[in-house]
Each structure stands twice: as C-alpha cells, then as structure tokens.
PDB file of N, CA and C in Angstrom:
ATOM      1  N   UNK A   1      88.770-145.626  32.832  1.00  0.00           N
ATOM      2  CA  UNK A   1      87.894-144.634  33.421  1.00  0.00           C
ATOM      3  C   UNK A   1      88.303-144.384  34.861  1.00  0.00           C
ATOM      4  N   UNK A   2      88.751-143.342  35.168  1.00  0.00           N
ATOM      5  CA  UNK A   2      88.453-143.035  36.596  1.00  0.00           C
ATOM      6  C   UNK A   2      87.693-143.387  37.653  1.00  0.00           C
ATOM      7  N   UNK A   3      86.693-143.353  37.384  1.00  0.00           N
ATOM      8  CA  UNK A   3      85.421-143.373  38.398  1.00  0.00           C
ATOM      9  C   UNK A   3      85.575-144.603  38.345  1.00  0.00           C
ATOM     10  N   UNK A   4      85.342-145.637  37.670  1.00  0.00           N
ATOM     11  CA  UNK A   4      85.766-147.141  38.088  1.00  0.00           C
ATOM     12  C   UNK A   4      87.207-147.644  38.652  1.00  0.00           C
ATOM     13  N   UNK A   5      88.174-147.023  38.231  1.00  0.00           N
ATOM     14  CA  UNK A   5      89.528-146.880  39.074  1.00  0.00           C
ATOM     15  C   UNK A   5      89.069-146.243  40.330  1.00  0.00           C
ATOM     16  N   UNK A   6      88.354-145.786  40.628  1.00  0.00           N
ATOM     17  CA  UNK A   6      88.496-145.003  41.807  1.00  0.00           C
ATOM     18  C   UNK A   6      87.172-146.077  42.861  1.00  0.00           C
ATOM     19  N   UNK A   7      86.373-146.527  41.667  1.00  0.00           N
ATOM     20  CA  UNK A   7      85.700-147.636  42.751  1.00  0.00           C
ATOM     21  C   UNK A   7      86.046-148.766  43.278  1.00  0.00           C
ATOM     22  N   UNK A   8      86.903-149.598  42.595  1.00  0.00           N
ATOM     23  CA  UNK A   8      87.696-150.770  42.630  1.00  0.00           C
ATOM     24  C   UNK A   8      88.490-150.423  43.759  1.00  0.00           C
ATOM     25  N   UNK A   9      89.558-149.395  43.646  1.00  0.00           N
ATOM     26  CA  UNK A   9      90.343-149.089  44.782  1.00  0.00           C
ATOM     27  C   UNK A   9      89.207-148.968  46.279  1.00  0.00           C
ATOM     28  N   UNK A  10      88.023-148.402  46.194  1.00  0.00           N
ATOM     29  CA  UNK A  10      87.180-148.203  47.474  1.00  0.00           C
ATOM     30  C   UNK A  10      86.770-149.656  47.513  1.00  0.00           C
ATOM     31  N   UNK A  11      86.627-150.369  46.750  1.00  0.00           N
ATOM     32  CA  UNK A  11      85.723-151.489  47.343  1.00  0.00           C
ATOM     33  C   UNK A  11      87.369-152.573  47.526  1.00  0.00           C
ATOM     34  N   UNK A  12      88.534-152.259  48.076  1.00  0.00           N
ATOM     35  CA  UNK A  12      89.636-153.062  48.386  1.00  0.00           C
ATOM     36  C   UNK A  12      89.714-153.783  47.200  1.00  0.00           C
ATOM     37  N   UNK A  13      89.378-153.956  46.061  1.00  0.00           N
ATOM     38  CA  UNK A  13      90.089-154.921  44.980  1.00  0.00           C
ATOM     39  C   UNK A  13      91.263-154.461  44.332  1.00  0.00           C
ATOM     40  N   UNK A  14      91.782-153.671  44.598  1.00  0.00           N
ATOM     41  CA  UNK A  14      93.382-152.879  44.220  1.00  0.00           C
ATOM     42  C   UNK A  14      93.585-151.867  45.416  1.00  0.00           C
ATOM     43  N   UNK A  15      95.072-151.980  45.550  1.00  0.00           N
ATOM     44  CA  UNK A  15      95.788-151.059  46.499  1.00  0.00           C
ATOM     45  C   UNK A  15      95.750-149.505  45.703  1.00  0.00           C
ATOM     46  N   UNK A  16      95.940-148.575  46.754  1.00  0.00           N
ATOM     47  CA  UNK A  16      95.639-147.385  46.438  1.00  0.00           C
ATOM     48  C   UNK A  16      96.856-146.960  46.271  1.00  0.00           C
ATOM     49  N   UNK A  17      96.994-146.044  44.737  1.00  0.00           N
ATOM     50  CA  UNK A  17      98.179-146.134  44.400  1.00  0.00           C
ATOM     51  C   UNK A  17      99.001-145.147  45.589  1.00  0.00           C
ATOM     52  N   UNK A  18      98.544-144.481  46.236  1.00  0.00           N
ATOM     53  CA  UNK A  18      99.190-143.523  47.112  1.00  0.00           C
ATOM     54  C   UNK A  18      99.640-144.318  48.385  1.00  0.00           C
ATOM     55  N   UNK A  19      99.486-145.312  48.945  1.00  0.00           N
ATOM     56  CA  UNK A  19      99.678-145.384  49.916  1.00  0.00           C
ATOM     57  C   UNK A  19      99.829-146.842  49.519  1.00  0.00           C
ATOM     58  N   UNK A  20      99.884-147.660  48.265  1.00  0.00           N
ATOM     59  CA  UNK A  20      99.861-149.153  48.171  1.00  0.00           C
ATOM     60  C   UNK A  20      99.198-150.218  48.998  1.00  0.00           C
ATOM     61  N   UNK A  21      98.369-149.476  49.869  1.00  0.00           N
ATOM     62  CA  UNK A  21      97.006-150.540  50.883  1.00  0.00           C
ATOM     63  C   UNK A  21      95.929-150.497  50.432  1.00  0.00           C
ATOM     64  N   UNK A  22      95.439-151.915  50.290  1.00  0.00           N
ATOM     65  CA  UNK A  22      93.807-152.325  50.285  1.00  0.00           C
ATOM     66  C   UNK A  22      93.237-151.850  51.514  1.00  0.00           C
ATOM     67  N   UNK A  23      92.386-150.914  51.568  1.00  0.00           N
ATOM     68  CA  UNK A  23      91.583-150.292  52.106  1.00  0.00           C
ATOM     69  C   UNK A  23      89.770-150.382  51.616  1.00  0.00           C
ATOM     70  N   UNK A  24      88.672-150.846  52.331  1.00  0.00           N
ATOM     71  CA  UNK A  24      87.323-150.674  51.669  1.00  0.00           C
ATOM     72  C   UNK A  24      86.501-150.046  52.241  1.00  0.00           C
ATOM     73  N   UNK A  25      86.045-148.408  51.056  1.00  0.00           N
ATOM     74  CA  UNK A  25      85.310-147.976  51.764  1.00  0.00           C
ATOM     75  C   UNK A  25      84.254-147.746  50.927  1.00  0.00           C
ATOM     76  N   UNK A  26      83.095-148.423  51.441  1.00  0.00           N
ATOM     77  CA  UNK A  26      81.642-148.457  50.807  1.00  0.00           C
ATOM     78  C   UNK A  26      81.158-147.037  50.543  1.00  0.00           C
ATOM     79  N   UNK A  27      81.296-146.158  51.027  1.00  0.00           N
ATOM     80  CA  UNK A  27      80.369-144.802  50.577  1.00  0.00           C
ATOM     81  C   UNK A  27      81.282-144.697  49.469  1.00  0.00           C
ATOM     82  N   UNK A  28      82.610-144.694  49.021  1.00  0.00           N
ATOM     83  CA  UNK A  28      83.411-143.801  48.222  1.00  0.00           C
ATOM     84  C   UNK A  28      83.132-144.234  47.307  1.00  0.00           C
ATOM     85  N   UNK A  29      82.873-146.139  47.300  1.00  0.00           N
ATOM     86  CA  UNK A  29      82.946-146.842  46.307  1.00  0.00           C
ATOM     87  C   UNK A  29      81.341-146.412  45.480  1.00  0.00           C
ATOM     88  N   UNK A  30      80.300-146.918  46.606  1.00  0.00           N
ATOM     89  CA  UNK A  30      78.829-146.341  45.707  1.00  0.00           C
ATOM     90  C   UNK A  30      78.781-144.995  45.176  1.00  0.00           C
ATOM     91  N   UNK A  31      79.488-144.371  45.922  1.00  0.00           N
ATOM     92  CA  UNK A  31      79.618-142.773  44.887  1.00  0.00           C
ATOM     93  C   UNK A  31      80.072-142.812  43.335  1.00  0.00           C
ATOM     94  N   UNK A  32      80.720-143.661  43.227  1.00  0.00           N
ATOM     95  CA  UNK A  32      81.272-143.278  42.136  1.00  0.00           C
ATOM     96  C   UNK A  32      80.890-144.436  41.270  1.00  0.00           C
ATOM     97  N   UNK A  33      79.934-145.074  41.384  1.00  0.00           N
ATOM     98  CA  UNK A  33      78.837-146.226  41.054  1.00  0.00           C
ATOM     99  C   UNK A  33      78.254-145.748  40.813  1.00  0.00           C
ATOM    100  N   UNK A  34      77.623-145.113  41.709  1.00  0.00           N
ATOM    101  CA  UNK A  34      76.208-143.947  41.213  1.00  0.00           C
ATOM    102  C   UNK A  34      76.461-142.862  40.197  1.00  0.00           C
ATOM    103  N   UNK A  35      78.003-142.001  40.321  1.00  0.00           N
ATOM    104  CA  UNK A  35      78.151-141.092  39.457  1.00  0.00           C
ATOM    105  C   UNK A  35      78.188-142.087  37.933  1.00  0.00           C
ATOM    106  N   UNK A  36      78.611-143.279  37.698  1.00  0.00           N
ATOM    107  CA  UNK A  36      78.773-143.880  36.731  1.00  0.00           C
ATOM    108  C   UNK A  36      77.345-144.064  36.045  1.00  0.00           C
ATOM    109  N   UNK A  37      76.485-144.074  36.777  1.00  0.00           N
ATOM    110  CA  UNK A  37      75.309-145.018  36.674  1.00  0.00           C
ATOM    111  C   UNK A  37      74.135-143.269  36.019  1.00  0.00           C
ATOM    112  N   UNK A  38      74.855-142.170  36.405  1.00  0.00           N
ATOM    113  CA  UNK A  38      74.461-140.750  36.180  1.00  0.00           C
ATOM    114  C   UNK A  38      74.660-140.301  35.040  1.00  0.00           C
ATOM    115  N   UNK A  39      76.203-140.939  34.570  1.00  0.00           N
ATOM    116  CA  UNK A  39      76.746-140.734  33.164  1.00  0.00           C
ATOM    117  C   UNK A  39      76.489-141.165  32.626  1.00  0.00           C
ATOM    118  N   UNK A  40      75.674-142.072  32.711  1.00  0.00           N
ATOM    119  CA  UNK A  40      75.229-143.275  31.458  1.00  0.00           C
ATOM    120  C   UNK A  40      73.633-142.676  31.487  1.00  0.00           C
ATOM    121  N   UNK A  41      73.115-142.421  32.259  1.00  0.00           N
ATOM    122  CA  UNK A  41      71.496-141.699  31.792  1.00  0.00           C
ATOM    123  C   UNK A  41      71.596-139.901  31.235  1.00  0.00           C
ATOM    124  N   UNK A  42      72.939-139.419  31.902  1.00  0.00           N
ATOM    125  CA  UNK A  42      72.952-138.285  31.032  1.00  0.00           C
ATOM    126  C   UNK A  42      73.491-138.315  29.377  1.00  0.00           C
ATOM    127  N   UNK A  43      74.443-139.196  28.872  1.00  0.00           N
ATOM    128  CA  UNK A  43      74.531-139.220  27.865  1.00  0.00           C
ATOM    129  C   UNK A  43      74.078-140.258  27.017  1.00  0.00           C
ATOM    130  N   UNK A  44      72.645-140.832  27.394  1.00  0.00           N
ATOM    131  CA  UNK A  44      71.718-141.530  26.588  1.00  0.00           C
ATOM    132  C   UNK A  44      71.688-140.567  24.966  1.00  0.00           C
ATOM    133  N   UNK A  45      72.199-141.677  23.917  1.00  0.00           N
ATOM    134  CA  UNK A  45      71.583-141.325  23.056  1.00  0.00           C
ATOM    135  C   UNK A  45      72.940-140.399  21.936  1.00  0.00           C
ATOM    136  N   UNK A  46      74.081-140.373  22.593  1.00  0.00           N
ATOM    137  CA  UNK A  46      74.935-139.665  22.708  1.00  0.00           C
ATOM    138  C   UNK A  46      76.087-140.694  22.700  1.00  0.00           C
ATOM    139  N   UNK A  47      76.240-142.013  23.079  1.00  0.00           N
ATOM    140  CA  UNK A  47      77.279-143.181  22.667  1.00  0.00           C
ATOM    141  C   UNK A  47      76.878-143.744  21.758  1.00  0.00           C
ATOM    142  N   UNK A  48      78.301-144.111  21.168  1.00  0.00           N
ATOM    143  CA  UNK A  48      78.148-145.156  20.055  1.00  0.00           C
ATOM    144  C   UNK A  48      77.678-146.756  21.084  1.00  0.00           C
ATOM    145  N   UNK A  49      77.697-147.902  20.283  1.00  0.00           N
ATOM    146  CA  UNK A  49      76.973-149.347  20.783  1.00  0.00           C
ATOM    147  C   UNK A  49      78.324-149.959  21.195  1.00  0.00           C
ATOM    148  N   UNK A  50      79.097-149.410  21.319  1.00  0.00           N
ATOM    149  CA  UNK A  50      80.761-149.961  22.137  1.00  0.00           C
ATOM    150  C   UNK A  50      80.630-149.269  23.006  1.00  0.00           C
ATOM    151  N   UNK A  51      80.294-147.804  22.929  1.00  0.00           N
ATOM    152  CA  UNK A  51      80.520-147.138  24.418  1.00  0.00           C
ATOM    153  C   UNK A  51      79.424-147.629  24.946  1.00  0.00           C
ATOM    154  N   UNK A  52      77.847-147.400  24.454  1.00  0.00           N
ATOM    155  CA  UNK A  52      77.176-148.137  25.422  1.00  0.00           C
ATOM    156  C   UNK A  52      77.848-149.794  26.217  1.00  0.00           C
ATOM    157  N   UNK A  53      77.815-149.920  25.670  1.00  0.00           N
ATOM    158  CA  UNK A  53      78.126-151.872  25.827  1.00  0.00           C
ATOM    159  C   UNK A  53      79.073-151.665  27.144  1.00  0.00           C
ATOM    160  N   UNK A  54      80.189-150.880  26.796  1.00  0.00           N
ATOM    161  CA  UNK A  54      81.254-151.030  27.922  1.00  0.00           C
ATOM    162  C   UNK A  54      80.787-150.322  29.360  1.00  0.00           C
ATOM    163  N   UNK A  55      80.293-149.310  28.885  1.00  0.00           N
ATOM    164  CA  UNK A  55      79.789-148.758  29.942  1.00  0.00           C
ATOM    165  C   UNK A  55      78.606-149.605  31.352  1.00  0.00           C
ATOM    166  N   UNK A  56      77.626-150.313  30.455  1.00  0.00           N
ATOM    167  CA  UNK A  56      76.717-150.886  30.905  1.00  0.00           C
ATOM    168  C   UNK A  56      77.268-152.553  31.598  1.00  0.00           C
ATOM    169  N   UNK A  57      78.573-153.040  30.858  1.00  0.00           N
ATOM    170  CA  UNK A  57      79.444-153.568  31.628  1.00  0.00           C
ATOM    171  C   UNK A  57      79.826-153.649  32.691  1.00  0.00           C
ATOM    172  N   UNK A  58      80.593-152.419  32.702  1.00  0.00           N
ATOM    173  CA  UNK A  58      81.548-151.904  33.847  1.00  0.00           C
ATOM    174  C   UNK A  58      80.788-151.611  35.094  1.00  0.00           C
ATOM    175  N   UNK A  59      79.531-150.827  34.952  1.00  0.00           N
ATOM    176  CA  UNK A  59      78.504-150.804  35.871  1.00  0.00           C
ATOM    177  C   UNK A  59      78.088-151.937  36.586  1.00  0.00           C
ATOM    178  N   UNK A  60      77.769-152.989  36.199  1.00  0.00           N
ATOM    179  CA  UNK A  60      77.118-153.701  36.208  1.00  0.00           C
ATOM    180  C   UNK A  60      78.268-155.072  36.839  1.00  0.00           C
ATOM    181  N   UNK A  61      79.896-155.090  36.505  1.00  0.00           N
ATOM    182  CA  UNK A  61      80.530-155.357  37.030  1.00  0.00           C
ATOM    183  C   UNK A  61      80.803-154.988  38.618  1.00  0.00           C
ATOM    184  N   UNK A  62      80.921-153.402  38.589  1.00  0.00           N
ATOM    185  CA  UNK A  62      81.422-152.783  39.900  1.00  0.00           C
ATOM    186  C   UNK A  62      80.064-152.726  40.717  1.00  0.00           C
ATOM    187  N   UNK A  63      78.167-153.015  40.255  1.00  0.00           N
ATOM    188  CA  UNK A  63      77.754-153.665  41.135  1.00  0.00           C
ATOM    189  C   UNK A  63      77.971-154.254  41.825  1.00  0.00           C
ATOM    190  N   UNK A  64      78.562-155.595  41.176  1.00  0.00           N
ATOM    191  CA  UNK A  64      78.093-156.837  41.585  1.00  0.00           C
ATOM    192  C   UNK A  64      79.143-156.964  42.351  1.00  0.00           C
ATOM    193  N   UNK A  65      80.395-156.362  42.254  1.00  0.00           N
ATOM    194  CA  UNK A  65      81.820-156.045  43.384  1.00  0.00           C
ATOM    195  C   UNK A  65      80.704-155.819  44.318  1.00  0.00           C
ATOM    196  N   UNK A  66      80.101-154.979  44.299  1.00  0.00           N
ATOM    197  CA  UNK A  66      79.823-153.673  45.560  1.00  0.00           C
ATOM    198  C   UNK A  66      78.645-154.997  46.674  1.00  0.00           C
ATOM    199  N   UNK A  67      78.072-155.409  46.002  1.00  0.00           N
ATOM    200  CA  UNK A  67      77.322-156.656  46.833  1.00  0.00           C
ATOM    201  C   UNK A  67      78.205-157.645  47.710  1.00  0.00           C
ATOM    202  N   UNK A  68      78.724-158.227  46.572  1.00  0.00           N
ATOM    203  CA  UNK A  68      79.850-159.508  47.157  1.00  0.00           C
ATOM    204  C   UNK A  68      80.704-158.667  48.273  1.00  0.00           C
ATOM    205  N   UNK A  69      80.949-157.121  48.365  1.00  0.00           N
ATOM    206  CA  UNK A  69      82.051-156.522  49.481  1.00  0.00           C
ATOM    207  C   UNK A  69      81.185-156.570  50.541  1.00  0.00           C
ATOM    208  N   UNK A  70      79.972-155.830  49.879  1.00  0.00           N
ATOM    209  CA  UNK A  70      79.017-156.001  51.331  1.00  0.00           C
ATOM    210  C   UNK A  70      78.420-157.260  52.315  1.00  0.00           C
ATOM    211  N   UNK A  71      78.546-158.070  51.550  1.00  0.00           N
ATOM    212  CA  UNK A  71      77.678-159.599  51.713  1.00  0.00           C
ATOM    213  C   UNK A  71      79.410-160.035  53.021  1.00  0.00           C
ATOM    214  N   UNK A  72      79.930-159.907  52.584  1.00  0.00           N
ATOM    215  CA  UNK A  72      81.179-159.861  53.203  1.00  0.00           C
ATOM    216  C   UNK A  72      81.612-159.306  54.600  1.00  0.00           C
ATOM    217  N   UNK A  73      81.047-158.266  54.584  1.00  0.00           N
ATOM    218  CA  UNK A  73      81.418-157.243  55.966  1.00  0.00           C
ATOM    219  C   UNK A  73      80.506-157.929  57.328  1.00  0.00           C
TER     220      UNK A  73
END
C-alpha cells in the first residue's frame, strides 16, 4: 500500500527512496494514518475478512510507530 509506504518513510523507519535519507516528519506521517484510518470507515462492509484483517493491522501497526516516534522526539 502506498499510504503506509509513504508513512513508514515519514515516521524515519525507511530511507526515502529519492534521496536514500531517514528523514521524520510527523504531519506527513499522521496524514496518511488518518487517510488510512478514512479508507477503512469508507469501505466498511465492502472488504473481504483478509482485507479487513490486514488493513486493521497495518493501522494499528503504523500507530503504534507514530507514538514510539513521538515518545522519542
């Protein structure tokens, strides 16, 4: 997924493929946390129980990134 590629890279846990530096930037990263967290209440009802599952995962993973980066700063 993108939006989780694209949060991981904001919250510094992978280098950005453009420029190969860990860089962390908290707004970019909750953006696209939140857009994740948007896609999963707009297509309630609409995944199969794998897509739910992974989805509610991955969220719930790139939370708990997004704390531990902050708890950090």
């Amino acid at each position: 997924m993108m939006l989780a590629s694209s949060a991981v890279i904001a919250l510094g846990h992978a280098p950005d493929p453009l420029t190969g530096q860990r860089q962390t930037d908290l707004v970019q990263a909750a953006d696209a946390i939140d857009l994740l967290v948007l896609l999963r209440e707009k297509t309630e009802g609409h995944r199969s129980g794998d897509e739910s599952r992974i989805l509610d995962e991955l969220i719930y993973d790139l939370q708990v990134r997004y704390v531990q980066v902050t708890r950090q700063s």
